[in-house]
N, C-alpha and C. Protein backbone atom coordinates (compact mmCIF):
# COMPACT_ATOMS: atom_id res chain seq x y z
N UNK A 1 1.26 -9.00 10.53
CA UNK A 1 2.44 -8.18 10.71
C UNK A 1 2.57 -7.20 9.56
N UNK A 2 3.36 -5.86 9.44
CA UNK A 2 3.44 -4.81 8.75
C UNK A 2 4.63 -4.34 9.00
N UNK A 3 5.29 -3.53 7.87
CA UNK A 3 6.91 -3.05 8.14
C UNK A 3 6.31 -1.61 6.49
N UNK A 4 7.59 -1.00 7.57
CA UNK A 4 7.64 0.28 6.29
C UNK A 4 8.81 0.91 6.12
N UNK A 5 8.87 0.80 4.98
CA UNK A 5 10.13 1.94 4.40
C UNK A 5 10.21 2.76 3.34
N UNK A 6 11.52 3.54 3.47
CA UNK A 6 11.70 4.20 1.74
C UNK A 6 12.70 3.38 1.26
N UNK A 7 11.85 3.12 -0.17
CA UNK A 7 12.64 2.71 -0.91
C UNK A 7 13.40 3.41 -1.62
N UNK A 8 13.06 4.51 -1.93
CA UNK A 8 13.44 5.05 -3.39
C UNK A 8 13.09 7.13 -2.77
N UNK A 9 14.12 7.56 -2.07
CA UNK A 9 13.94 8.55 -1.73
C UNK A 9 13.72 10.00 -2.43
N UNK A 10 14.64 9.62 -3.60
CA UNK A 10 14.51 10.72 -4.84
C UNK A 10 13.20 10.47 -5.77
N UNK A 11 12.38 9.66 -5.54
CA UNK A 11 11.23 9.43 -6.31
C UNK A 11 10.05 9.13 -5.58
N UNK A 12 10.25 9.54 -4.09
CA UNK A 12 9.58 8.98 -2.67
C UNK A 12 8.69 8.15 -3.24
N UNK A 13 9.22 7.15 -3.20
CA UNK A 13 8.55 5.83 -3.26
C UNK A 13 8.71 5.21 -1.57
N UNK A 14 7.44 4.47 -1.10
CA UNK A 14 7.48 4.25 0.20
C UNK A 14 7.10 2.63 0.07
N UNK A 15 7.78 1.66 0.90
CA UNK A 15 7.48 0.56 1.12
C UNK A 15 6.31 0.35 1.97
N UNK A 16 5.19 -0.72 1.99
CA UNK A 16 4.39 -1.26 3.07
C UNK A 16 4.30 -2.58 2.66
N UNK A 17 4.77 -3.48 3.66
CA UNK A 17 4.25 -5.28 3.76
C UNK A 17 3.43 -5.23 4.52
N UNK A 18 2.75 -6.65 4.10
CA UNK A 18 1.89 -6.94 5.06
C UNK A 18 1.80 -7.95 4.80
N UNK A 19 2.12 -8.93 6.14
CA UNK A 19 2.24 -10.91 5.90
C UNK A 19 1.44 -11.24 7.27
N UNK A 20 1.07 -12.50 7.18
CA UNK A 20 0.36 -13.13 8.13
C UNK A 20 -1.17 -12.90 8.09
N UNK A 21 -1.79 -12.92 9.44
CA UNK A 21 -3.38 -12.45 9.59
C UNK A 21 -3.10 -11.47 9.63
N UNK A 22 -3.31 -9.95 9.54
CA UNK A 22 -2.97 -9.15 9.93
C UNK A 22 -4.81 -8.70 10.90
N UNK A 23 -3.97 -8.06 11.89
CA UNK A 23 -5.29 -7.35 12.82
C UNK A 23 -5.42 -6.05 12.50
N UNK A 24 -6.75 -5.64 12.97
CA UNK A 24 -7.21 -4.56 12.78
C UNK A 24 -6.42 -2.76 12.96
N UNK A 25 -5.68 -3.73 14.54
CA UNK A 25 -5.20 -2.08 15.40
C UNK A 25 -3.72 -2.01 14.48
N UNK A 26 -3.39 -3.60 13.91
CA UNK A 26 -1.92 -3.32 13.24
C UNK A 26 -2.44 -2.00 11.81
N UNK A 27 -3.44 -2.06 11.30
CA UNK A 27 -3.59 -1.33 10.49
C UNK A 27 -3.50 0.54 10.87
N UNK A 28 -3.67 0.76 12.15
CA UNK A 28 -3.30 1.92 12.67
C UNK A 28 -1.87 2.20 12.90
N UNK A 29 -1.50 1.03 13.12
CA UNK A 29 0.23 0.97 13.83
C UNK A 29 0.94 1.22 12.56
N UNK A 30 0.58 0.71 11.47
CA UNK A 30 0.91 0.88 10.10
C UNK A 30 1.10 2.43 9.47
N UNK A 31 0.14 2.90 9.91
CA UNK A 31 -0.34 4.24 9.31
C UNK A 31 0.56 5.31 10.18
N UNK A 32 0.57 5.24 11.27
CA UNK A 32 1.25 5.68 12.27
C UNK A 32 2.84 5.84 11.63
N UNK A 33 3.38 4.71 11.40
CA UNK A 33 4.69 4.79 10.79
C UNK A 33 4.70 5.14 9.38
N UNK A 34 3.88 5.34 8.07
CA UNK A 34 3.69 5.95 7.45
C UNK A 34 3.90 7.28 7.02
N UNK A 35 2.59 7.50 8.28
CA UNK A 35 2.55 9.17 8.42
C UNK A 35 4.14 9.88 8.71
N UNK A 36 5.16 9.04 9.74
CA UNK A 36 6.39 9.43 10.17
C UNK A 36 7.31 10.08 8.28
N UNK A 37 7.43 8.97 7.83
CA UNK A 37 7.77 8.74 6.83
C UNK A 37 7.50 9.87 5.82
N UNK A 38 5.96 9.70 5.35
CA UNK A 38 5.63 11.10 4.83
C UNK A 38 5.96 12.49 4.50
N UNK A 39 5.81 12.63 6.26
CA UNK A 39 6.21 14.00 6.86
C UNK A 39 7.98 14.76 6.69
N UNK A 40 8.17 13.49 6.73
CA UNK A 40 9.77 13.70 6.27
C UNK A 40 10.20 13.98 4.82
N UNK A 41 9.00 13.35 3.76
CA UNK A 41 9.69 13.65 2.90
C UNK A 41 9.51 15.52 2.11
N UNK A 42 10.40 15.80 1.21
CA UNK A 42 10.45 17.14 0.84
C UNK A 42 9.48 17.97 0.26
N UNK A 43 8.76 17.19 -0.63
CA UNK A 43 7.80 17.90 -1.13
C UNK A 43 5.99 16.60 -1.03
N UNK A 44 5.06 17.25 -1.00
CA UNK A 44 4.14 16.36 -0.89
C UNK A 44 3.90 15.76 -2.47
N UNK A 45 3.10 14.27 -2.12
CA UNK A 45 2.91 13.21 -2.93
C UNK A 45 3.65 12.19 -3.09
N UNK A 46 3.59 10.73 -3.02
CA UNK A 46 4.60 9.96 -2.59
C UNK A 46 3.73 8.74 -3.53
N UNK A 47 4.75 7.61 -4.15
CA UNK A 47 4.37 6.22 -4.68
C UNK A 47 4.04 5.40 -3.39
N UNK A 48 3.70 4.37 -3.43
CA UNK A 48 3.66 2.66 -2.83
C UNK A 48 3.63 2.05 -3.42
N UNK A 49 4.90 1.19 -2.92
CA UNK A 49 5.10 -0.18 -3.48
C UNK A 49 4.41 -1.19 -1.88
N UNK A 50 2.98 -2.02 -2.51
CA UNK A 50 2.81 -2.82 -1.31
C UNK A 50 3.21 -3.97 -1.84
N UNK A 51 3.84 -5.01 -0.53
CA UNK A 51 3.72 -5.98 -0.60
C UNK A 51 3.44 -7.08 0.05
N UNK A 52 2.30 -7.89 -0.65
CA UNK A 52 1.37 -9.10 0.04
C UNK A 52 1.35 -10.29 -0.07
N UNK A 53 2.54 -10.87 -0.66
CA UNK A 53 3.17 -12.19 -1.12
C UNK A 53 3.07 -12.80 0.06
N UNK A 54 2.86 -12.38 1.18
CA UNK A 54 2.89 -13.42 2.94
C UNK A 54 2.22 -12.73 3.40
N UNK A 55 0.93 -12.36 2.67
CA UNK A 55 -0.20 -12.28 3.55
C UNK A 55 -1.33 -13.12 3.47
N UNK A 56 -1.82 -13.94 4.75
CA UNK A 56 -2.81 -14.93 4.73
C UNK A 56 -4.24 -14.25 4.20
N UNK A 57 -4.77 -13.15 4.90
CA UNK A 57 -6.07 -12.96 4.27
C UNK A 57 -6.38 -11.80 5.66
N UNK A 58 -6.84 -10.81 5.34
CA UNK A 58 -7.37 -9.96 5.68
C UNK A 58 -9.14 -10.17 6.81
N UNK A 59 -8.83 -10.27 8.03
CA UNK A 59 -10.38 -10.71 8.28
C UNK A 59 -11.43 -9.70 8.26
N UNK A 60 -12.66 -9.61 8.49
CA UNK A 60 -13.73 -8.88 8.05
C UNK A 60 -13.14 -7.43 8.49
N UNK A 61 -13.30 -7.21 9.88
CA UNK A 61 -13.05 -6.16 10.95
C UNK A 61 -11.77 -5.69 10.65
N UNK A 62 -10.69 -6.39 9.42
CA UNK A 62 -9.70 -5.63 9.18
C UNK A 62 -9.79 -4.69 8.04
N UNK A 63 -10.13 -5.77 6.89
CA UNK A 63 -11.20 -5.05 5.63
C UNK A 63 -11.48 -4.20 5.82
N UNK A 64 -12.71 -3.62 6.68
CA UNK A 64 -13.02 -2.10 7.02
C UNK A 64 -11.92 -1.15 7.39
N UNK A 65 -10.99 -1.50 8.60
CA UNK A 65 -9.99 -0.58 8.45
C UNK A 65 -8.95 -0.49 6.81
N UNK A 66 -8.63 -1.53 6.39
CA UNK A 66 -8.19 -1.12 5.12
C UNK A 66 -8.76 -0.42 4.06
N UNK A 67 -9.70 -0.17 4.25
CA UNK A 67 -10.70 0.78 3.25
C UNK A 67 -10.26 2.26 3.09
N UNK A 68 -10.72 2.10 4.72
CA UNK A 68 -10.30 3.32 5.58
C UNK A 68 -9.09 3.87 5.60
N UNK A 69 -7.83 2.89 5.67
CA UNK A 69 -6.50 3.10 5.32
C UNK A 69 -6.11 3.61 3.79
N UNK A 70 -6.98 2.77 2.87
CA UNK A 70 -6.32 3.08 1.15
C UNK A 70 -7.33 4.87 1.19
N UNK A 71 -8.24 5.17 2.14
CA UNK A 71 -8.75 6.64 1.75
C UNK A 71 -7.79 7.84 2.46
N UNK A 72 -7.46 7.44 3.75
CA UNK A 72 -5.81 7.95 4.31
C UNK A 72 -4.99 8.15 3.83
N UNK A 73 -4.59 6.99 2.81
CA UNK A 73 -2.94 7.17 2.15
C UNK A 73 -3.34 8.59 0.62
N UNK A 74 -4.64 8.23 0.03
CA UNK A 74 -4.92 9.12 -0.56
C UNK A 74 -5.02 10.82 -0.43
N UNK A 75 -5.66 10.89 0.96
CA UNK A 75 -5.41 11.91 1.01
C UNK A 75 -4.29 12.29 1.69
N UNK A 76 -3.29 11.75 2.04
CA UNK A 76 -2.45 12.13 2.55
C UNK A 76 -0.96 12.37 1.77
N UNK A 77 -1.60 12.02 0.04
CA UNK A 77 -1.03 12.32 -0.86
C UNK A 77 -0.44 11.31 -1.85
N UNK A 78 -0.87 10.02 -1.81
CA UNK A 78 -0.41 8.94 -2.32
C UNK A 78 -0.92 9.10 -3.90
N UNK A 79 -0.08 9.28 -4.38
CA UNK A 79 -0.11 9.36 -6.21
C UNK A 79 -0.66 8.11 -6.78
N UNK A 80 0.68 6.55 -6.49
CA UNK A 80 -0.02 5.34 -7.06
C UNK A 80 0.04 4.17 -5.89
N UNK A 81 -0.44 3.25 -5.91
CA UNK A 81 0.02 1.92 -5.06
C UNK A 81 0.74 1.11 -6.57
N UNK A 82 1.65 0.24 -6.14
CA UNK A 82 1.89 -0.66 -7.13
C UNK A 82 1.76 -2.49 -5.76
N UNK A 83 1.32 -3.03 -6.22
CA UNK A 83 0.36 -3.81 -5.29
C UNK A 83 1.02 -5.07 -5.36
N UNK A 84 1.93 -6.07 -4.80
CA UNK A 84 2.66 -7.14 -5.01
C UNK A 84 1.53 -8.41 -4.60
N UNK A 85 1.08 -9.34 -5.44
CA UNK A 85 0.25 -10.19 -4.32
C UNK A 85 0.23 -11.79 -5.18
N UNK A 86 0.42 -12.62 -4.51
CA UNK A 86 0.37 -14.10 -5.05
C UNK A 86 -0.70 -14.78 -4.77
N UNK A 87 -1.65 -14.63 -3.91
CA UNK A 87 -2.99 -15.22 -3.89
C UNK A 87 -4.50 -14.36 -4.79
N UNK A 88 -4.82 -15.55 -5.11
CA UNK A 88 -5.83 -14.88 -5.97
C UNK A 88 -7.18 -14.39 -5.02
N UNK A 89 -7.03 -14.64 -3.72
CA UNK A 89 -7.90 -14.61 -2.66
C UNK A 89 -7.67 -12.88 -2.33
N UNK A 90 -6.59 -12.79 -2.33
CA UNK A 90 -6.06 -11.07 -2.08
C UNK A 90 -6.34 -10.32 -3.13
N UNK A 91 -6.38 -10.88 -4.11
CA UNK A 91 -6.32 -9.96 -5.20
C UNK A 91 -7.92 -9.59 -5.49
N UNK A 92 -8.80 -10.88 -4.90
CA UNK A 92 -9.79 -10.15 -4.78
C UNK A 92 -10.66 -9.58 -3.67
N UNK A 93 -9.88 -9.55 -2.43
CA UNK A 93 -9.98 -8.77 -1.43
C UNK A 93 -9.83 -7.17 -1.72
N UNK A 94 -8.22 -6.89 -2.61
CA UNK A 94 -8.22 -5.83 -2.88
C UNK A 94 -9.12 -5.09 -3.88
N UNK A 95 -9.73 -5.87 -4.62
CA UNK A 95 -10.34 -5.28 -5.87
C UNK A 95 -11.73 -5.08 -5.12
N UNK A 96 -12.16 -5.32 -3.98
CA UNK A 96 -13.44 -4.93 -3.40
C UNK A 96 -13.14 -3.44 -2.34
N UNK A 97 -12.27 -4.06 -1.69
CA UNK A 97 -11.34 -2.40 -0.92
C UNK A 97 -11.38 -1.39 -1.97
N UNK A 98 -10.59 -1.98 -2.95
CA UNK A 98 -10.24 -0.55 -4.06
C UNK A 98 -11.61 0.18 -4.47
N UNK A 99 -12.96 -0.62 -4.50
CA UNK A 99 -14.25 0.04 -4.70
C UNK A 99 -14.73 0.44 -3.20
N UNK A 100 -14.67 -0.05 -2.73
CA UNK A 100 -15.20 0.94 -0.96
C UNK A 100 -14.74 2.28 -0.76
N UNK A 101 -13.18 2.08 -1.25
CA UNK A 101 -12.47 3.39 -0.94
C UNK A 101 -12.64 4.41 -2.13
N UNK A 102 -13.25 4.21 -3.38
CA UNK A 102 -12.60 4.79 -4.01
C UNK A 102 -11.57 5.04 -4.60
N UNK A 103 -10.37 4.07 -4.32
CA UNK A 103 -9.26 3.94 -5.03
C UNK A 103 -9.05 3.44 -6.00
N UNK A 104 -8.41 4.61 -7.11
CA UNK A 104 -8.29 4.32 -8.54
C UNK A 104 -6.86 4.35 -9.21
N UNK A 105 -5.90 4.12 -7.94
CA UNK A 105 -4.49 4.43 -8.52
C UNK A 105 -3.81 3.23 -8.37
N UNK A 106 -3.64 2.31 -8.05
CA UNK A 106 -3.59 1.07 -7.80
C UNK A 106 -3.50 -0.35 -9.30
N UNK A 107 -2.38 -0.39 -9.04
CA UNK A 107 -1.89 -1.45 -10.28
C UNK A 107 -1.63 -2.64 -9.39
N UNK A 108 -1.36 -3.56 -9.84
CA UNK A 108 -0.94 -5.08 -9.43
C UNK A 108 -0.07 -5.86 -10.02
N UNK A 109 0.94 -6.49 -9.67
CA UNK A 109 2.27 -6.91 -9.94
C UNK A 109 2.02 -8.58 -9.28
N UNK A 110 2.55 -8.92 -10.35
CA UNK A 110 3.37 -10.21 -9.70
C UNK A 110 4.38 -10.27 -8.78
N UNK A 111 5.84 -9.42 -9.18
CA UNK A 111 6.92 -9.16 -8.10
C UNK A 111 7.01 -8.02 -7.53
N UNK A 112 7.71 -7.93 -6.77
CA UNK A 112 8.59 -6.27 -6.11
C UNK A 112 9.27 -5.99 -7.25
N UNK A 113 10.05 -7.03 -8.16
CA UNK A 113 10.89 -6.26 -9.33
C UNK A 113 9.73 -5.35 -10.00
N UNK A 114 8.82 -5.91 -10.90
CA UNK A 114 7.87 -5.63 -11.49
C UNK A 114 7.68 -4.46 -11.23
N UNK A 115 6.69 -4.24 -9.68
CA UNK A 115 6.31 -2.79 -9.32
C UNK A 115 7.25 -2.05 -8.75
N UNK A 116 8.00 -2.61 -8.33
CA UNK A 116 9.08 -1.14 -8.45
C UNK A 116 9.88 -0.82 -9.69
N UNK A 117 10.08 -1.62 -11.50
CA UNK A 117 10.42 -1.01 -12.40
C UNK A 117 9.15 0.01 -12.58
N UNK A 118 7.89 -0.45 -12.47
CA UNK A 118 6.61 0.28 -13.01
C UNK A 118 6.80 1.99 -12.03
N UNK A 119 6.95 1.83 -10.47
CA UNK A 119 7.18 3.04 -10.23
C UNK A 119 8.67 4.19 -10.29
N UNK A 120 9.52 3.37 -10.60
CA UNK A 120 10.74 4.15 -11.11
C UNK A 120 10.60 4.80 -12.45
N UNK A 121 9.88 3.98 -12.83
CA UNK A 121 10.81 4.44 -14.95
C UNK A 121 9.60 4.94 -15.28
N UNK A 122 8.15 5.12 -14.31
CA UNK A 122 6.40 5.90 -15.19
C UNK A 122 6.33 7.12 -14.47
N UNK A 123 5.78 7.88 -14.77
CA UNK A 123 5.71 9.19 -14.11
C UNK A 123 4.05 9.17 -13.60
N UNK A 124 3.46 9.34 -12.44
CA UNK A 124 2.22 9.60 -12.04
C UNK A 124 1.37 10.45 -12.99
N UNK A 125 -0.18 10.22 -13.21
CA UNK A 125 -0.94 10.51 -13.67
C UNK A 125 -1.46 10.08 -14.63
């Protein structure tokens, strides 16, 4: 499962969870509501705060679309991820994604407090 929001509109910061198995096509359905989000906001470039505290594990055939997804959010203007995750199984799921894709903006948090003080109070770059 996957959900999205703004958190933080004056600093477009954008929410994404992701709990359970998640499937492949949810990773489109994801992006889909994203992109909505995006488009709305005022000027381009936007934070993420993800969070993966209830997510079981990513299966192979999803992996690939998430690759594919963290090179999307990039170009579609994503400044940082700030990355919420309690399994050490995810954390190194992501740290193999983050080299497929190329993604180098990406921090990791213990809480939602955590990464969302890190994307409120730091300035990108």
């Amino acid at each position: 499962m996957w959900s999205v929001q703004v958190i933080n509109p004056e600093r477009k910061i954008l929410g994404l969870s992701w709990s359970g198995l998640v499937q492949p096509h949810e990773v489109a359905e994801a992006n889909a509501s994203l992109e909505v989000h995006i488009r709305a906001l005022p000027t381009p470039g936007f934070d993420l705060l993800v969070d993966m505290q209830e997510l079981l594990a990513w299966p192979p055939e999803t992996q690939k679309e998430i690759v594919a997804h963290q090179r999307w959010l990039t170009q579609r203007g994503m400044r940082r991820a700030a990355v919420v995750t309690a399994s050490s199984l995810t954390r190194m799921q992501l740290k193999r994604t983050a080299r497929e894709s190329d993604h180098r903006t990406e921090r990791q948090f213990d809480t939602v407090g955590d990464a969302l003080f890190f994307l409120e109070t730091t300035e990108p770059g």
